[in-house]
C-alpha atoms as a PDB file:
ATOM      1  CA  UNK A   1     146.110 137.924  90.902  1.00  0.00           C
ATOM      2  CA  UNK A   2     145.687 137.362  87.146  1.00  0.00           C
ATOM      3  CA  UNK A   3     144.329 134.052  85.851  1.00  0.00           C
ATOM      4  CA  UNK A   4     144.835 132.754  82.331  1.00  0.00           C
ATOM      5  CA  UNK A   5     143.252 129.923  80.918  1.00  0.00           C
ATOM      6  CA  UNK A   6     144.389 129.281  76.972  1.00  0.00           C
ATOM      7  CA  UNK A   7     142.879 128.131  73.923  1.00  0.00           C
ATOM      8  CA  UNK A   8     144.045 124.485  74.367  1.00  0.00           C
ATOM      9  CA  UNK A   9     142.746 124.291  78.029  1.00  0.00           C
ATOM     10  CA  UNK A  10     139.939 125.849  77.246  1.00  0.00           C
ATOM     11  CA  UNK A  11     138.689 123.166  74.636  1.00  0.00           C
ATOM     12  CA  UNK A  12     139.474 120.626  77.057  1.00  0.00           C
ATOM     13  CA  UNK A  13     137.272 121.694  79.863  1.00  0.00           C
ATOM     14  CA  UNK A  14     134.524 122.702  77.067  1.00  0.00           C
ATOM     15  CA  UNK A  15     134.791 118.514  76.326  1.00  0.00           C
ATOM     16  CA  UNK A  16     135.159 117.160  79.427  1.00  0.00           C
ATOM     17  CA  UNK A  17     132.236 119.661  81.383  1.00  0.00           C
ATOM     18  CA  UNK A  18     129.978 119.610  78.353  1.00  0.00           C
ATOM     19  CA  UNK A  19     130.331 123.250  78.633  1.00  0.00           C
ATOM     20  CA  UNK A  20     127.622 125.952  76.659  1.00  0.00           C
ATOM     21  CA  UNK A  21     127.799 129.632  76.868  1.00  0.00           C
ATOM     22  CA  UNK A  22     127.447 131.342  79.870  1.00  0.00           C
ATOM     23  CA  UNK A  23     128.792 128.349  81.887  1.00  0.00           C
ATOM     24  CA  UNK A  24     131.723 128.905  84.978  1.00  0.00           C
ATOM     25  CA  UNK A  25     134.818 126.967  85.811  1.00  0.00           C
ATOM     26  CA  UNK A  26     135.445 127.442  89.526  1.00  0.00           C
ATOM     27  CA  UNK A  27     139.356 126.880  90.560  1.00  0.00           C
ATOM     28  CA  UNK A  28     139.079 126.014  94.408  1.00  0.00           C
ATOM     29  CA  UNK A  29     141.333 125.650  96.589  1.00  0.00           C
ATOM     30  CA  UNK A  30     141.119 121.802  98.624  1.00  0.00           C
ATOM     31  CA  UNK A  31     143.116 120.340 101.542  1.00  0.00           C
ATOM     32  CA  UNK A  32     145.736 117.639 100.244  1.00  0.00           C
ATOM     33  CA  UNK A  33     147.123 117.084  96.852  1.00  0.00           C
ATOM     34  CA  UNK A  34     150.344 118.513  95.680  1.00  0.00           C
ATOM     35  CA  UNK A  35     151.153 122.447  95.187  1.00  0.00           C
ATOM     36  CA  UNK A  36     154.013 123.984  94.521  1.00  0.00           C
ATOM     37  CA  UNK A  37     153.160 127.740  96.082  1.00  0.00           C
ATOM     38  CA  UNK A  38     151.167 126.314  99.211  1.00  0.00           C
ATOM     39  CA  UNK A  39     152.528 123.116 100.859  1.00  0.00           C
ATOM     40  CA  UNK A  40     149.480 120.592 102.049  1.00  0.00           C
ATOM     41  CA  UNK A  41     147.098 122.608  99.738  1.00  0.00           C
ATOM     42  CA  UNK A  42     146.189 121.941  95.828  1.00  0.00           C
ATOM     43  CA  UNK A  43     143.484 123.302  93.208  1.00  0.00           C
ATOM     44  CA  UNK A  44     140.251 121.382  92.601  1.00  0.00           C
ATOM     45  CA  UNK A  45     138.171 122.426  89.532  1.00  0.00           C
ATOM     46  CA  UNK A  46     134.283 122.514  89.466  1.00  0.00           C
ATOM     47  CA  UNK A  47     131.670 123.794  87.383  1.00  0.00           C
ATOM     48  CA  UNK A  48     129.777 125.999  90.352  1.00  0.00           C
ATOM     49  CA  UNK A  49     128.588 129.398  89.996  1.00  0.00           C
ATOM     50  CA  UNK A  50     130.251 132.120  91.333  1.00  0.00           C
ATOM     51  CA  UNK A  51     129.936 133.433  94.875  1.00  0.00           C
ATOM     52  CA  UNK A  52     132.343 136.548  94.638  1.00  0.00           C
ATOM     53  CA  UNK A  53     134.866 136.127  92.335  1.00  0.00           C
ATOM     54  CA  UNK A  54     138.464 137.565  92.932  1.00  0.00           C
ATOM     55  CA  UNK A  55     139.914 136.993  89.295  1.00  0.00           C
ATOM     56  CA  UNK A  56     138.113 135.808  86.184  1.00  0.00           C
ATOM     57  CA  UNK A  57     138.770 135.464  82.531  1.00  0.00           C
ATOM     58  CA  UNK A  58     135.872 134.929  79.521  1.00  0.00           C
ATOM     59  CA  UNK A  59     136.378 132.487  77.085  1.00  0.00           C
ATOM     60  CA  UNK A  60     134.525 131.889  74.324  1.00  0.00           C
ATOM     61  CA  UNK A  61     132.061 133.158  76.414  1.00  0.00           C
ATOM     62  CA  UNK A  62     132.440 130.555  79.228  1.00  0.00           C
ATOM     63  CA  UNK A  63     134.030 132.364  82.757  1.00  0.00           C
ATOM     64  CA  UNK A  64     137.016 130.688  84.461  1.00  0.00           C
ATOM     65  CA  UNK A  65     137.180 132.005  87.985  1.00  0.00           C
ATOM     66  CA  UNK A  66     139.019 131.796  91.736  1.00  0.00           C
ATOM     67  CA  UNK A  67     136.492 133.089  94.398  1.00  0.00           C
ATOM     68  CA  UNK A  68     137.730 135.677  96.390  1.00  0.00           C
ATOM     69  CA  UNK A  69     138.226 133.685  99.943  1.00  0.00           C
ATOM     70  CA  UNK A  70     140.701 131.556  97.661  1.00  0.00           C
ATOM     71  CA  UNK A  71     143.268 134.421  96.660  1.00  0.00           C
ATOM     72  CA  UNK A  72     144.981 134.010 100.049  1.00  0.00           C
ATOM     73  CA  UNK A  73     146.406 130.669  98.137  1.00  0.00           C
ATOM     74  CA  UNK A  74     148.306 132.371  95.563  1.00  0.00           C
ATOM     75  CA  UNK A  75     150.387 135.122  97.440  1.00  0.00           C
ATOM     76  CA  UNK A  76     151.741 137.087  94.982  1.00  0.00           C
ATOM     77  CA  UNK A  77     151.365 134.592  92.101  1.00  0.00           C
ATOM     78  CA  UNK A  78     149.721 134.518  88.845  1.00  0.00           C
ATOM     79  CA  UNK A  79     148.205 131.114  87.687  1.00  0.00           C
ATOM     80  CA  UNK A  80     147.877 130.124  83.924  1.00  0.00           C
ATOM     81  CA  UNK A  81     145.853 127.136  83.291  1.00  0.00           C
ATOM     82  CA  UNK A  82     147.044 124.833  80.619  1.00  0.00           C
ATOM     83  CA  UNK A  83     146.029 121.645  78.672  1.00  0.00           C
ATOM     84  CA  UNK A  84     149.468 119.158  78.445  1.00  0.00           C
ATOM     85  CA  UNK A  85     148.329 117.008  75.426  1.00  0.00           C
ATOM     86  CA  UNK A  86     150.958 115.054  75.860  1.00  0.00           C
ATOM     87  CA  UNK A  87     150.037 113.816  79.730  1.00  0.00           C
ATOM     88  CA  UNK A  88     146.376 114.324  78.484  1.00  0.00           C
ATOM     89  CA  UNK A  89     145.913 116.271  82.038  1.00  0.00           C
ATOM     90  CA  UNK A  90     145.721 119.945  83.237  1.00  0.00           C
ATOM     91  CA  UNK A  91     148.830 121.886  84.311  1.00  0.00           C
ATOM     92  CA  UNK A  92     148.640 124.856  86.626  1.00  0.00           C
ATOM     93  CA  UNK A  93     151.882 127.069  86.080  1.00  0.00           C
ATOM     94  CA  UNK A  94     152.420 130.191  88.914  1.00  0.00           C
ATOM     95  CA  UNK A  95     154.675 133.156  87.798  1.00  0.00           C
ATOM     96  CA  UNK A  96     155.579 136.075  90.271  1.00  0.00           C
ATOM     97  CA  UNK A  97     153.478 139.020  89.764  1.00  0.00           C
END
């Protein structure tokens, strides 16, 4: 699984977490919500330190990361984490791998 997080949602969770280097941004998967690759299941986003992390990427020197028990939620599919400025709110996009 290969996570992505770009520029534009990076700056938003560096505002909106207060974020400083060396900080994590745990995607985690909840009961409920909406999901387009796992019906009755939806991402939550915290600001926990990892456990045992299945797929990461640094940021200006701040780690975005799924723990490992959560993979099982994106069979097959890669998740790039976007800012819509737009909607003012985060967008999680899945692509086949």
């Amino acid at each position: 699984m290969k996570l992505t997080v770009t520029p534009t949602a990076a700056d938003h969770f560096m505002d909106e977490f207060q974020l400083k280097q060396g900080d994590y941004v745990h995607f985690f998967v909840k009961y409920g919500g909406h999901s387009v690759i796992q019906t009755g299941f939806s991402l939550g986003i915290s600001h926990d330190k990892p456990e045992k992390i299945g797929a990461s990427v640094k940021l200006d020197d701040v780690t975005y990361y799924v723990e490992e028990s959560d993979l099982w939620y994106f069979e097959g599919h890669q998740l790039k984490v976007d800012f819509n400025e737009h909607n003012e709110e985060i967008e999680y996009n899945y692509n086949k791998e």
